[in-house]
Protein backbone atom coordinates (compact mmCIF):
# COMPACT_ATOMS: atom_id res chain seq x y z
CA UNK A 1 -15.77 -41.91 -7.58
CA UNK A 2 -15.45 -38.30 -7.28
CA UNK A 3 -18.92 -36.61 -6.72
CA UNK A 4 -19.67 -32.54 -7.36
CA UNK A 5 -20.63 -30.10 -4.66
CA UNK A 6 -21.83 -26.64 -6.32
CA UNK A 7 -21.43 -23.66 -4.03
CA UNK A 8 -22.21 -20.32 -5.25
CA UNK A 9 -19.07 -17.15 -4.59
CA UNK A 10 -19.66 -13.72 -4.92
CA UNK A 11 -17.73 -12.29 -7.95
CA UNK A 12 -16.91 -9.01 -6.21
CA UNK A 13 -16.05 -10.00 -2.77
CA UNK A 14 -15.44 -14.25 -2.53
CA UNK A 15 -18.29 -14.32 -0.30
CA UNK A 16 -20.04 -18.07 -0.37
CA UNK A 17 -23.02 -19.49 0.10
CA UNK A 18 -24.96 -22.82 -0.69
CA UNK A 19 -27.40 -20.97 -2.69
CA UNK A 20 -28.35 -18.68 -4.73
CA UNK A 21 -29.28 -14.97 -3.61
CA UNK A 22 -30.31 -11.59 -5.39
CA UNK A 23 -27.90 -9.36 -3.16
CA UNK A 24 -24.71 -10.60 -1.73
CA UNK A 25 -24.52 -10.20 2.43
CA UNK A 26 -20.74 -9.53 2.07
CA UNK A 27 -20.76 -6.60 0.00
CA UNK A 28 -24.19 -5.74 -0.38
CA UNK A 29 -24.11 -5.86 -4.12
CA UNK A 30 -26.76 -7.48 -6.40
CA UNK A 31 -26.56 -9.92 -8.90
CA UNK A 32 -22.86 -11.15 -8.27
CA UNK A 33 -23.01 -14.52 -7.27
CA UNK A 34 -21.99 -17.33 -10.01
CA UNK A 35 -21.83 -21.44 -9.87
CA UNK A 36 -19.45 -22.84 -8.99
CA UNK A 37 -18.41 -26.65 -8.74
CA UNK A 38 -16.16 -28.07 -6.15
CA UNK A 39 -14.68 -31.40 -6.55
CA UNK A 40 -14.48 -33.81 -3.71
CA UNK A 41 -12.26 -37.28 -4.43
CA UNK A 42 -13.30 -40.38 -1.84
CA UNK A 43 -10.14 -40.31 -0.31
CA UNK A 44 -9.40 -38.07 2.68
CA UNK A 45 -8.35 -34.72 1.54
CA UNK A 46 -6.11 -32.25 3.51
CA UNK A 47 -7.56 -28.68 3.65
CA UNK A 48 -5.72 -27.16 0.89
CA UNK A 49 -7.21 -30.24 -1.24
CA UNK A 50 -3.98 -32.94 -1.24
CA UNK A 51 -4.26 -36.00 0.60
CA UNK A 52 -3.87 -36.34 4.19
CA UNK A 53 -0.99 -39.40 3.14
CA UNK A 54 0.65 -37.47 0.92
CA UNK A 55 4.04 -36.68 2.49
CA UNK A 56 4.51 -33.61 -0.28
CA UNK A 57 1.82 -31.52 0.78
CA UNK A 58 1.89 -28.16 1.48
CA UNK A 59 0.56 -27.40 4.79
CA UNK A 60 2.17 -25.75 7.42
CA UNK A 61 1.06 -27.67 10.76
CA UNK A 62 1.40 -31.11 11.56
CA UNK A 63 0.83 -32.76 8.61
CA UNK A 64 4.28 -30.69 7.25
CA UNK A 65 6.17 -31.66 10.46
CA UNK A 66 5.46 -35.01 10.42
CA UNK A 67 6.18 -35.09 6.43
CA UNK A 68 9.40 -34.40 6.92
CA UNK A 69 9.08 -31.21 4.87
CA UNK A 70 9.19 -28.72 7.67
CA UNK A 71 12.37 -27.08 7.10
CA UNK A 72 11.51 -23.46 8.11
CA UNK A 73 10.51 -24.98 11.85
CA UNK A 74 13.36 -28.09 12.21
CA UNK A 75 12.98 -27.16 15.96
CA UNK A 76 8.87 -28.17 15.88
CA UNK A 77 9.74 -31.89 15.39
CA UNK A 78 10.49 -34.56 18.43
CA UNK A 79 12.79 -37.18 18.69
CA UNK A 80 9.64 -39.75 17.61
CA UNK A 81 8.84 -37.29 14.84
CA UNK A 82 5.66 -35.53 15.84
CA UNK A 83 5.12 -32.36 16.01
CA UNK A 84 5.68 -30.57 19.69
CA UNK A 85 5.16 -27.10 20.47
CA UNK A 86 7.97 -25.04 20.82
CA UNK A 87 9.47 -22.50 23.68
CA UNK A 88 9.76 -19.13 22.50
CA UNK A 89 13.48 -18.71 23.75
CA UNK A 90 14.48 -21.86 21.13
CA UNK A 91 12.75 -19.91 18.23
CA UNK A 92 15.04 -17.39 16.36
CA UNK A 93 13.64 -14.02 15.82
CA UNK A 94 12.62 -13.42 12.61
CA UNK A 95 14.47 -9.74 12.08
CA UNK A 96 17.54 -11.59 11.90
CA UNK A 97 16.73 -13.23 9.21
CA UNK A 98 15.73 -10.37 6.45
CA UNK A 99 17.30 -10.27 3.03
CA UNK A 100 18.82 -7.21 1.89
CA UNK A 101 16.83 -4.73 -0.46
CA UNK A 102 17.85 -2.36 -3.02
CA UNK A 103 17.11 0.57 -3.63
CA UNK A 104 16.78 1.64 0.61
CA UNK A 105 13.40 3.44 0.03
CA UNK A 106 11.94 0.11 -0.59
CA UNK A 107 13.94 -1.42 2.20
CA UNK A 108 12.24 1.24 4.18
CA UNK A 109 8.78 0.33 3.47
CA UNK A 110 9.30 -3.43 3.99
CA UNK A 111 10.43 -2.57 7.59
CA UNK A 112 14.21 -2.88 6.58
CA UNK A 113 14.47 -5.99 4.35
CA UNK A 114 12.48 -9.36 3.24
CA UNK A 115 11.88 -11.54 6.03
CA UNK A 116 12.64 -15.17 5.51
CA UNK A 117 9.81 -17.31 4.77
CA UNK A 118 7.33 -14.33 4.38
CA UNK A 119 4.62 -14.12 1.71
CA UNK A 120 4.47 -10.45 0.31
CA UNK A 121 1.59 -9.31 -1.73
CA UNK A 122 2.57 -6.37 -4.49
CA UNK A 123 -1.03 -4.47 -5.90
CA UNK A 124 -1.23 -2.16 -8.47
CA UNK A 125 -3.09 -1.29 -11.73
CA UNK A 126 -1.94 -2.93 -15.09
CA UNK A 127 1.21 -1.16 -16.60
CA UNK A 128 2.13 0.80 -13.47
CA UNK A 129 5.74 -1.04 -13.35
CA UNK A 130 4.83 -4.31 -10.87
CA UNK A 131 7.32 -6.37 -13.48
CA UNK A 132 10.08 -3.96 -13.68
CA UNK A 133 9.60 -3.13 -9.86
CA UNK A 134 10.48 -6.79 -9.24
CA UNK A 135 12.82 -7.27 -12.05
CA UNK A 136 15.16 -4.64 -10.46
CA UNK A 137 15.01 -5.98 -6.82
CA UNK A 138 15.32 -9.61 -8.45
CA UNK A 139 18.48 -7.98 -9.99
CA UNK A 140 19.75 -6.60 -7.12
CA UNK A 141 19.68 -9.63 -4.89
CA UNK A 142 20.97 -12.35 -7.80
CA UNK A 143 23.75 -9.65 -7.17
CA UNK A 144 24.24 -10.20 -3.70
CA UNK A 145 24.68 -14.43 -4.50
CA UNK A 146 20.45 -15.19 -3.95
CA UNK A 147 18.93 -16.85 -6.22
CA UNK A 148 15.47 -15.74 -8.22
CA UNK A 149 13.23 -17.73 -9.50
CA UNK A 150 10.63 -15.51 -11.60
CA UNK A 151 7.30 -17.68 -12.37
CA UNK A 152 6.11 -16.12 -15.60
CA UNK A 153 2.31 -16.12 -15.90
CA UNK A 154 1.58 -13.43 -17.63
CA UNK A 155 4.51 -12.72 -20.03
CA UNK A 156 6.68 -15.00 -21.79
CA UNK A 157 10.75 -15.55 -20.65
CA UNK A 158 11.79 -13.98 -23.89
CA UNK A 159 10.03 -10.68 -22.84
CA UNK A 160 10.98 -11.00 -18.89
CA UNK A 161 14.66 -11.19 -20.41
CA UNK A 162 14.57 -8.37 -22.78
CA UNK A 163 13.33 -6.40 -19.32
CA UNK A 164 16.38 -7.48 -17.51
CA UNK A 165 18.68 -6.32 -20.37
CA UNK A 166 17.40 -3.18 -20.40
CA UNK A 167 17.29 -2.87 -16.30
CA UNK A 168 20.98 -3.38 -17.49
CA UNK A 169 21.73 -7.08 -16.01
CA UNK A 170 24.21 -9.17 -18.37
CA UNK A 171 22.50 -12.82 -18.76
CA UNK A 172 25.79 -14.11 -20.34
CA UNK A 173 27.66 -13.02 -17.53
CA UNK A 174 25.40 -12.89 -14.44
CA UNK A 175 23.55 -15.86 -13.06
CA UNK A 176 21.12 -16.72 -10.64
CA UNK A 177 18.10 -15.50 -11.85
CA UNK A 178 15.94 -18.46 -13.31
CA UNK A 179 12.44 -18.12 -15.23
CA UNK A 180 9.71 -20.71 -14.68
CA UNK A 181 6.78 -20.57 -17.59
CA UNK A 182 4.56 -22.09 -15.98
CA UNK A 183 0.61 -21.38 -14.33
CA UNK A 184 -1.01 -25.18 -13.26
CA UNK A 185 -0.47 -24.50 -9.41
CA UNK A 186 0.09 -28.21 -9.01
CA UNK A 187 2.77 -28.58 -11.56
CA UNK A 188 4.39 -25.31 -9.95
CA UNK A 189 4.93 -26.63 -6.78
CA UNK A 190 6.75 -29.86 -7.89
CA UNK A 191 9.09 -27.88 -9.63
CA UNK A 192 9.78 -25.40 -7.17
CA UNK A 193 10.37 -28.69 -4.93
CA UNK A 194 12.67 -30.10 -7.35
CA UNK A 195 14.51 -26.57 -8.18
CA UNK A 196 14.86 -25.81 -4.49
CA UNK A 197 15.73 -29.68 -3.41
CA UNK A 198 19.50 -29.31 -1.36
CA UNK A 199 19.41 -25.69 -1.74
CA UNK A 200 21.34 -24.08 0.92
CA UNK A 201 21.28 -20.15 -0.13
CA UNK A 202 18.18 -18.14 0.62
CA UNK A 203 15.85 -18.09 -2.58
CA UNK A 204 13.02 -15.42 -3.56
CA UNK A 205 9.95 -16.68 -6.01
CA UNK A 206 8.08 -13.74 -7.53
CA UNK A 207 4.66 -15.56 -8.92
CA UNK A 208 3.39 -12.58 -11.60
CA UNK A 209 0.88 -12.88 -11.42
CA UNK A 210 -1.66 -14.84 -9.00
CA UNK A 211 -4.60 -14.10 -11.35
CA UNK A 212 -3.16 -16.54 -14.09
CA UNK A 213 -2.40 -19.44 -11.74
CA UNK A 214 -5.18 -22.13 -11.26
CA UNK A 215 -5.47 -25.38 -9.68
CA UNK A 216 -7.03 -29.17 -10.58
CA UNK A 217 -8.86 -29.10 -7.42
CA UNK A 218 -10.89 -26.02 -8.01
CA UNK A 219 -13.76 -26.43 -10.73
CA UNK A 220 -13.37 -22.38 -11.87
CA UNK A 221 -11.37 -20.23 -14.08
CA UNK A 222 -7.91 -18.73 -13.03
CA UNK A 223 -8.53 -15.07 -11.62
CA UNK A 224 -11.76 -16.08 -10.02
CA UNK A 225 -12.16 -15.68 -6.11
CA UNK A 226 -11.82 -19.35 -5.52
CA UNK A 227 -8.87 -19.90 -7.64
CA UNK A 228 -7.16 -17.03 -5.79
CA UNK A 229 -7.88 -17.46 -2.70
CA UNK A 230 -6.54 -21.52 -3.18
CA UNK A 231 -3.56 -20.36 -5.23
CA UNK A 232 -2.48 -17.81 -2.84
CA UNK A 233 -2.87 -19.37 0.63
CA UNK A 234 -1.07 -22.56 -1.12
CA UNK A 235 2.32 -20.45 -2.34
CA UNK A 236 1.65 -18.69 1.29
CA UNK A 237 1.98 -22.32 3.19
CA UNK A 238 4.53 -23.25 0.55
CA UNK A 239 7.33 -20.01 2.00
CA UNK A 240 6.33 -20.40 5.30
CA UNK A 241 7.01 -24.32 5.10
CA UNK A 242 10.61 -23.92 3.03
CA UNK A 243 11.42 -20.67 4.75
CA UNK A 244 11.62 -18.73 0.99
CA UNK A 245 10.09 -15.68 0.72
CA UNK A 246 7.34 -15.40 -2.07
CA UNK A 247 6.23 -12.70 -3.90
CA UNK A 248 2.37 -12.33 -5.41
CA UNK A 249 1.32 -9.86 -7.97
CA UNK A 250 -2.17 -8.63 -8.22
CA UNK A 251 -3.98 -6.50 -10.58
CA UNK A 252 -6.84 -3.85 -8.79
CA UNK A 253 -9.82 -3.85 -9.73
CA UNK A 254 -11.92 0.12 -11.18
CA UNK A 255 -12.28 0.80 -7.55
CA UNK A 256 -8.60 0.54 -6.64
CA UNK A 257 -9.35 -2.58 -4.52
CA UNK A 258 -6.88 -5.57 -4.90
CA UNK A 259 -8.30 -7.82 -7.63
CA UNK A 260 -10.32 -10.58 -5.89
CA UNK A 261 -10.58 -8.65 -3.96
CA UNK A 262 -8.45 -8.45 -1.08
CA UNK A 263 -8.83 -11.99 -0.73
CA UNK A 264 -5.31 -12.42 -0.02
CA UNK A 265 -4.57 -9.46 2.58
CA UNK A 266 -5.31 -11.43 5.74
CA UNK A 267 -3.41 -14.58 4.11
CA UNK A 268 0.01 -12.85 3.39
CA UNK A 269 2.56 -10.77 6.29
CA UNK A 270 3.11 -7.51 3.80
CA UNK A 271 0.72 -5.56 1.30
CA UNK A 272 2.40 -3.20 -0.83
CA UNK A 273 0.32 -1.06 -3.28
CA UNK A 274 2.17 0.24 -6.12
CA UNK A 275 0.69 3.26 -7.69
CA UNK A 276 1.05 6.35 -10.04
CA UNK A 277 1.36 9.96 -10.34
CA UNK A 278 -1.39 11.76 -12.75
CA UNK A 279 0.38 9.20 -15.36
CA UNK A 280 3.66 10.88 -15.30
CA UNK A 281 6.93 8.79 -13.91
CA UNK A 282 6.99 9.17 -10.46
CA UNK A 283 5.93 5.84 -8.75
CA UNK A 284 5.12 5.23 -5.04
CA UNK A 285 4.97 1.93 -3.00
CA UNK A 286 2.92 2.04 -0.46
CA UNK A 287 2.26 -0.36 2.51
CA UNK A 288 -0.88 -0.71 3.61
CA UNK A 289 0.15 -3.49 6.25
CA UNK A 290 3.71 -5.65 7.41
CA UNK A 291 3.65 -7.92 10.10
CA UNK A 292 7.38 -7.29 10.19
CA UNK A 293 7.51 -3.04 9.89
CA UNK A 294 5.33 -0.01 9.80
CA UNK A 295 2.19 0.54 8.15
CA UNK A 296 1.84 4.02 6.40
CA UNK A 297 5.17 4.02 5.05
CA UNK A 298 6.01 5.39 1.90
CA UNK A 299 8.54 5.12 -0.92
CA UNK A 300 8.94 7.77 -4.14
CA UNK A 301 10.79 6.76 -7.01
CA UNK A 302 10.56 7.65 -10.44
CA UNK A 303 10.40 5.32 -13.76
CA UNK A 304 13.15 5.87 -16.49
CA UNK A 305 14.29 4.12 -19.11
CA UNK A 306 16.68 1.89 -16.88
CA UNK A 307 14.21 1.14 -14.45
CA UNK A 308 13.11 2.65 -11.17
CA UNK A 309 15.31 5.21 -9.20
CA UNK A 310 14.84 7.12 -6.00
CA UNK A 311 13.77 10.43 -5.68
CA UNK A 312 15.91 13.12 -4.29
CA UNK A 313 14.14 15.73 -2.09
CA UNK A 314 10.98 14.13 -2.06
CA UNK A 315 9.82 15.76 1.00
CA UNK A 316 9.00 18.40 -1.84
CA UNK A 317 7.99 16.60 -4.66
CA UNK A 318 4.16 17.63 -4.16
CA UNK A 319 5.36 21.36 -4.54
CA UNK A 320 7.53 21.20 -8.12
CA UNK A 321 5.55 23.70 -10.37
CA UNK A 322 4.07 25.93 -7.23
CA UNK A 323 3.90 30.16 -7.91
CA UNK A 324 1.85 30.06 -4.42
CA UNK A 325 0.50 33.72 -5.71
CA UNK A 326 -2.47 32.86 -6.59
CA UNK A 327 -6.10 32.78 -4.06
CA UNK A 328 -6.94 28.55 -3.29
CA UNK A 329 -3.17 27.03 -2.25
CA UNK A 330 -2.64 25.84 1.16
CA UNK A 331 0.60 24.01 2.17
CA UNK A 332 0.61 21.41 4.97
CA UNK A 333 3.07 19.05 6.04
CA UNK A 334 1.32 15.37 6.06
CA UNK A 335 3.24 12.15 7.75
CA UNK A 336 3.12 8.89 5.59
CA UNK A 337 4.92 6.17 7.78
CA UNK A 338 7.83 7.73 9.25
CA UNK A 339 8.33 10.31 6.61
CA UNK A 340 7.18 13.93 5.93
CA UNK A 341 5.87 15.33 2.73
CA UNK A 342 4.83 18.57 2.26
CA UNK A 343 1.92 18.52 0.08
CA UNK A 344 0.04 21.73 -2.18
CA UNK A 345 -3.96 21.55 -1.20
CA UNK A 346 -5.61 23.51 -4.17
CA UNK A 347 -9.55 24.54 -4.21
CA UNK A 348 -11.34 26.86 -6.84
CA UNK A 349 -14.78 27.98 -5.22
CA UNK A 350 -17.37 29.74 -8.03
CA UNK A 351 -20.72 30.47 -8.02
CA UNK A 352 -22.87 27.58 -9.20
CA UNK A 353 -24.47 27.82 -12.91
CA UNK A 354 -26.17 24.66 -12.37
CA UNK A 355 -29.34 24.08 -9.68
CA UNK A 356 -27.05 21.60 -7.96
CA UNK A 357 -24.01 22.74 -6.67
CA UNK A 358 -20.84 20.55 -7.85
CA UNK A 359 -18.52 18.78 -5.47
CA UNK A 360 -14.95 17.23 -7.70
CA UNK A 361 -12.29 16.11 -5.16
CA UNK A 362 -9.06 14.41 -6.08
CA UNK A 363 -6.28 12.93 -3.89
CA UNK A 364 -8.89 13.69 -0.80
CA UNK A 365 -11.97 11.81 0.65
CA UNK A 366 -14.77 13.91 -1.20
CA UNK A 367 -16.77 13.50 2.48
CA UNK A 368 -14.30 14.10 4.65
CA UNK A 369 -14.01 17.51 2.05
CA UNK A 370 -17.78 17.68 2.24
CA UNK A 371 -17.41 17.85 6.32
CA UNK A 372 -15.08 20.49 6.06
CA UNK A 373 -17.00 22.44 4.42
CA UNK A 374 -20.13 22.40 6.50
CA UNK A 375 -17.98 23.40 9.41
CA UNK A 376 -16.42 26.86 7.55
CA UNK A 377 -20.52 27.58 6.65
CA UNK A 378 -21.32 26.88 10.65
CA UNK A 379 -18.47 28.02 12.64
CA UNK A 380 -16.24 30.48 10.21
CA UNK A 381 -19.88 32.38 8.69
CA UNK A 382 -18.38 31.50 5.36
CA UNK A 383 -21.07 30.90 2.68
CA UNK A 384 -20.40 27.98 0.71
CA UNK A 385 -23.82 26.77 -0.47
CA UNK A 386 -24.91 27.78 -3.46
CA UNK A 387 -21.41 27.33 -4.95
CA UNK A 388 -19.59 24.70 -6.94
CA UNK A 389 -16.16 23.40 -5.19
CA UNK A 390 -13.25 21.77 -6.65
CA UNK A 391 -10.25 20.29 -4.23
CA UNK A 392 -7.46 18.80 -5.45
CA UNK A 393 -3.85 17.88 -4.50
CA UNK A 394 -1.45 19.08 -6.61
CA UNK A 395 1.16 16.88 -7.90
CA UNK A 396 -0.95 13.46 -7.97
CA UNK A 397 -0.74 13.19 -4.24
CA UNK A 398 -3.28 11.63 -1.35
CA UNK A 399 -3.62 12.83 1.82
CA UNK A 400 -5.35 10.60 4.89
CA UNK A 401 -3.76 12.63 7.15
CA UNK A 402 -6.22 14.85 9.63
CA UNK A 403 -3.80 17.30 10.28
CA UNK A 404 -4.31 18.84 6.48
CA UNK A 405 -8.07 19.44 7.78
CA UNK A 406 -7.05 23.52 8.23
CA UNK A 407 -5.01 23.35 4.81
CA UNK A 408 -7.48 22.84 3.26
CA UNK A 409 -10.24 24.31 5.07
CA UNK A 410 -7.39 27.82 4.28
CA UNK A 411 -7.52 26.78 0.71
CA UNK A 412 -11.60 26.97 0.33
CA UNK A 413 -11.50 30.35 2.35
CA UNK A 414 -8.59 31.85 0.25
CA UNK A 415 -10.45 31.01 -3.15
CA UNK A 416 -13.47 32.46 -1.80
CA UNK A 417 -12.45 35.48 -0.67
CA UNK A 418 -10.26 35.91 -3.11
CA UNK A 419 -7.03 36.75 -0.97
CA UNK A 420 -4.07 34.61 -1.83
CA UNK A 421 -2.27 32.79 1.63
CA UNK A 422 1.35 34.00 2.04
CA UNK A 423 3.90 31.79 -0.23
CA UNK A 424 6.19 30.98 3.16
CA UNK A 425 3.40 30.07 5.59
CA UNK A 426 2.40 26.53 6.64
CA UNK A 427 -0.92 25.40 7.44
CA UNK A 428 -1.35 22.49 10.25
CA UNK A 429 -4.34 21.40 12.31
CA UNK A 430 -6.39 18.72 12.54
CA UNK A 431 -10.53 20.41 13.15
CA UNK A 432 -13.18 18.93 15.30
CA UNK A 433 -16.96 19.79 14.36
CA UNK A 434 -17.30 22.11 16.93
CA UNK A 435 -15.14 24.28 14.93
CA UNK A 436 -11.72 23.80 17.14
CA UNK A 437 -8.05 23.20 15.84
CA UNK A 438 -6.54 20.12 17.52
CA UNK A 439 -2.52 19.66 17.51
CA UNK A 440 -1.28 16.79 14.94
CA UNK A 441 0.99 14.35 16.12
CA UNK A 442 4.50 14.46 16.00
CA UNK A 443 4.86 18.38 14.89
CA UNK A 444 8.36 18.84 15.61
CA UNK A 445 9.53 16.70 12.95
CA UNK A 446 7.13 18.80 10.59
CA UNK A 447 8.41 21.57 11.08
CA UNK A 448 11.66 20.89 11.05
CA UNK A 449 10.75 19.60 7.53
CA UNK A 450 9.25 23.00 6.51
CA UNK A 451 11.70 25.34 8.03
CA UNK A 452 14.54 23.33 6.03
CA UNK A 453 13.02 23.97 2.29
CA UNK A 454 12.47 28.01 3.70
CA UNK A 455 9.19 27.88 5.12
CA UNK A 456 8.86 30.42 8.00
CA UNK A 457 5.67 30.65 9.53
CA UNK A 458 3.45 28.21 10.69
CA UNK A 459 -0.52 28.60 11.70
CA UNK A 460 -0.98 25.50 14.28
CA UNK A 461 -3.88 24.42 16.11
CA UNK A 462 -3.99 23.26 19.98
CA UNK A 463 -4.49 26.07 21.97
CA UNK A 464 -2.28 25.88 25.09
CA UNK A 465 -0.67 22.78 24.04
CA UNK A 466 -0.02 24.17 20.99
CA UNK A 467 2.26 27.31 22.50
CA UNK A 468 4.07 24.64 24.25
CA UNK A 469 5.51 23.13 21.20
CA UNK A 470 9.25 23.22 20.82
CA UNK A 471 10.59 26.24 18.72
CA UNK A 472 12.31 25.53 15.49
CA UNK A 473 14.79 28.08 14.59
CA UNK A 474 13.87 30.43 11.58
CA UNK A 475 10.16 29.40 12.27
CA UNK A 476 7.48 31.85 13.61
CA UNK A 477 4.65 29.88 15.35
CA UNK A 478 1.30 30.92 15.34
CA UNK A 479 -1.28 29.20 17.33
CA UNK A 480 -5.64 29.30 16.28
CA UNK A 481 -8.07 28.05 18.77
CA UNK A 482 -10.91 28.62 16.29
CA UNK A 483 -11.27 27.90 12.62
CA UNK A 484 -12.14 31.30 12.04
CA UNK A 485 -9.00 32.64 14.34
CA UNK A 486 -6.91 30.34 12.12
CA UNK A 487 -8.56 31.26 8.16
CA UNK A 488 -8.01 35.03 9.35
CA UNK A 489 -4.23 34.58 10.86
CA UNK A 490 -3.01 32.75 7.63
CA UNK A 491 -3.87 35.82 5.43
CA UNK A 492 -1.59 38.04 7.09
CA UNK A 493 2.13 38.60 6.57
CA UNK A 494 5.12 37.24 8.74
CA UNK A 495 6.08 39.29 11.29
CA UNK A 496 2.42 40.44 12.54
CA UNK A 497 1.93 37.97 15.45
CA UNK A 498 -1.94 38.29 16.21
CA UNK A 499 -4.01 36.23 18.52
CA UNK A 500 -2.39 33.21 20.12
CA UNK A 501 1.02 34.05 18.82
CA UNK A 502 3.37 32.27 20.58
C-alpha cells in the first residue's frame, strides 16, 4: 500500500521543507512555497525512485555495476561481479573520447568537442534558436556516421523535420537522425534502452526540452522544481551509465536565470547559455561552466535562413555602426574565454529634470556602473550628482570584464565635458576605489587585437608594471597612475606623449 508524504518546494528556487513558511530561506522570497505530494511504494526504492531489485535502473554506482548495465565503466566490475574501485592508470582519459563538433566556434566553447558520456545543459529564452542550434550540430554529426536521437517534447516530428529540411539535410537520402515523441520519463528510458540495445557507434540524445518531461514517481506537474530536478539527474545517470552524451534544453526564467532554476547546473559537466543580440541575428553561446574546457568562452554566430553560421571578424562585431566623433564612446578590449572582443562603452550624462537623478545601464552591472561613478565624483573632482546617467554597450554586448572599468569611467567624463575621445585610442584599466588604474590580465594579446583593426594608441593602467609591458608595433602606449591622469591623457591626440608615456 503506497502511503503519501507532502513536502512543501519553493517555486522559485527548489528549496524544501516539511512545512509551510511565509518567506523561503533559499531565496529569501515570500509566498513561493506550494504542496507537494511524494509517493512512497512498500518496497525498497533506489534513490532516483526504482527498486533496489530492479536490474534496469538507472543509477550510476553499485547498483549499475552489479546490474550488469555499467557499460561506460566495464573496468569497475570484478571477476565475482561487484563493484571494485578502480586505479587511475586503468581508466582512459576522457579527452580522448570527444565527438567532433561543427561549426569550430562551438567546438571551442565545449573545450574542443562532446565528451563521451557527458550531460550538457543548453539555456536560453524561448525562440532564441535552442532547436535549430541543435538541429544543425545533430546534422552535422549524423554526417560524420553518429547517430541522433532527438526526443521531441515540445514540438511535434513533423515540425522538427520541416527544420531539418530547411537546415538543408535530405531525409530521403541521409539517415541517422531518429525522432522520439515522447515526455513520460519512464517510458523514455525503456526506449532509449531498447533503441540503443547492441549499439556499437557513439550516439547523442538531445531531450528538448526538460520542462515537458515528468515522471510517475513524482506527485507534480512537468516544469516544476521536483519534476526537473528528478528528470534531469535521471537522463544525467542515464549518459554517464551508457557512455552517450545527452543534451537538456531549458527555458530562463524574466530574470535570465535557468528555468527551475539552476536546478540542474551542479547535476550536469557543461552549461551553455544561448542568447541574443538587441533581437537582431547575431547569436552567442556562452559557457558559464565545463568540467571538460574553459569557462568564459564565447562563440558569435549569426541566424539566417539556413541556420546558424559563424561570424567573420568578430573581434569587431561590437563596433559595426561606430562614427566615434561624437562626446560618450570609449573603446576597450574585454577577454571572454580565450578570445578578445573589442567592445563600444557609450554614456549620455544630462542634467537631471527630475528630483531623483536617473541611473539606465544595459550590457553592464548598473552597481558596478554606480561604483564607478562615485569614484570620478571623489578622486577625478568630476560632478556627477545631480545628473541623470545612461551606460550602455553598443551592439547588444555584456561586459564582466574589470579591465573596461576606465572605458567607461572615459565614456562618463567625455559626455560630461563634452570633448569627444580620439576615434584610434583604446581605453584599458581595471580601477580600485582609491582612485588607481590596475593592469588587466593578459594585455599583450589585447593589443595585438587592437593594433590589427588600426587602433594606435592605448591609455593603460599599472604604473611601473604597466611601462614594462611588451611593445606592439604601430601601438603608442600610454600609461595613468590616477583616474584623473588617465580621463585627461585620453582626450589628447596621438603623438603628444604626456605623463607616464612609455
Amino acid at each position: 500500500m503506497a502511503k503519501k508524504t507532502t513536502r512543501f518546494y519553493c517555486k522559485g528556487c527548489g528549496h524544501e521543507e516539511l512545512r509551510w513558511m511565509g518567506q523561503c530561506p533559499g531565496c529569501r522570497e515570500w509566498n513561493t512555497f506550494t504542496e507537494m505530494n511524494l509517493s512512497k511504494a512498500s518496497d525498497t526504492k533506489g534513490s532516483r525512485g526504482f527498486s533496489a531489485k530492479d536490474k534496469k535502473q538507472t543509477g550510476f554506482g553499485a547498483g549499475a555495476a552489479t546490474g550488469g548495465t555499467a557499460a561506460a565503466w566495464p573496468e569497475a566490475v570484478g571477476p565475482d561481479g561487484r563493484l571494485r574501485p578502480v586505479p587511475l592508470r586503468k581508466i582512459s582519459s576522457a579527452d580522448k573520447k570527444r565527438l567532433p563538433v561543427e561549426p569550430a566556434e562551438v567546438a571551442n566553447v565545449m573545450g574542443g568537442g562532446l565528451v563521451e558520456g557527458s550531460v550538457v545543459l543548453l539555456g536560453g529564452e524561448p525562440g532564441v534558436g535552442k532547436s535549430t542550434l541543435l538541429t544543425g550540430l545533430g546534422l552535422s554529426w549524423v554526417r560524420r556516421d553518429i547517430r541522433v536521437i532527438y526526443v521531441a517534447g515540445e514540438e511535434s516530428p513533423s515540425q522538427i523535420r520541416m527544420r531539418a529540411e530547411r537546415l538543408g539535410f535530405k531525409p530521403d537520402q541521409e539517415d541517422g537522425f531518429e525522432i522520439l515523441p515522447e515526455v513520460h520519463l519512464e517510458t523514455l528510458l525503456e526506449a532509449l534502452r531498447t533503441a540503443l540495445e547492441d549499439e556499437k557507434r557513439p550516439c547523442v540524445i538531445i531531450a528538448d526540452s526538460i520542462q515537458t518531461l515528468h515522471s510517475e514517481h513524482i506527485d507534480a506537474y512537468p516544469g516544476s522544481p521536483t519534476q526537473i530536478k528528478y528528470c534531469g539527474g535521471v537522463l544525467a545517470d542515464f549518459a554517464r551509465q551508457t557512455g552517450h552524451p545527452v543534451f537538456l534544453v531549458g527555458h530562463v526564467t524574466k530574470s535570465g536565470d535557468l528555468a527551475g532554476p539552476k536546478l540542474l547546473e551542479h547535476m550536469v559537466d557543461t552549461v551553455l547559455y544561448f542568447e541574443g543580440s538587441g533581437g537582431g541575428a547575431i547569436r552567442m553561446v556562452r559557457a558559464v561552466k565545463n568540467r571538460f574546457g574553459t569557462t568564459g568562452e564565447l562563440a558569435v554566430m549569426e541566424m539566417r535562413s539556413d541556420g546558424l553560421a559563424p561570424v567573420d571578424q568578430a573581434g569587431v562585431l561590437f563596433l559595426s555602426g561606430r562614427r566615434g566623433v561624437e562626446p560618450g564612446s570609449a573603446v576597450c578590449a574585454v577577454k571572454n574565454g580565450s578570445r578578445t572582443f573589442l567592445v563600444e562603452v557609450q554614456a549620455l550624462v544630462s542634467s537631471s529634470r527630475y528630483g531623483t537623478p536617473q541611473r539606465v545601464v544595459q550590457g553592464v552591472d548598473s552597481k558596478r556602473v554606480g561604483l564607478l561613478c562615485a569614484i570620478l565624483e571623489k578622486r577625478a573632482g568630476l560632478d556627477l550628482g545631480g545628473c541623470d546617467i545612461f551606460v550602455k554597450v553598443a551592439g547588444g554586448g555584456r561586459i564582466d570584464d574589470p579591465g573596461a572599468d576606465l572605458a567607461i569611467m572615459t565614456a562618463l567624463a567625455s559626455s560630461l565635458r563634452e570633448r569627444p575621445v580620439p576615434l584610434d585610442t583604446l581605453i584599458l584599466g581595471e580601477v580600485g576605489l582609491t582612485g588607481e588604474v590596475r593592469q588587466v590580465a593578459d594585455m599583450e594579446s589585447r593589443l595585438r587585437e587592437a593594433s590589427r583593426h588600426g587602433f594606435g594608441r592605448a591609455i593603460l593602467g599599472g604604473g611601473k608594471s604597466g611601462r614594462k609591458a611588451r611593445q606592439v608595433e604601430g601601438m603608442e602606449m600610454v600609461v595613468a597612475t590616477s583616474v584623473e591622469e588617465a580621463v585627461r591623457l585620453a582626450f589628447e591626440a596621438r603623438g603628444r606623449k604626456a605623463g607616464g608615456g612609455a
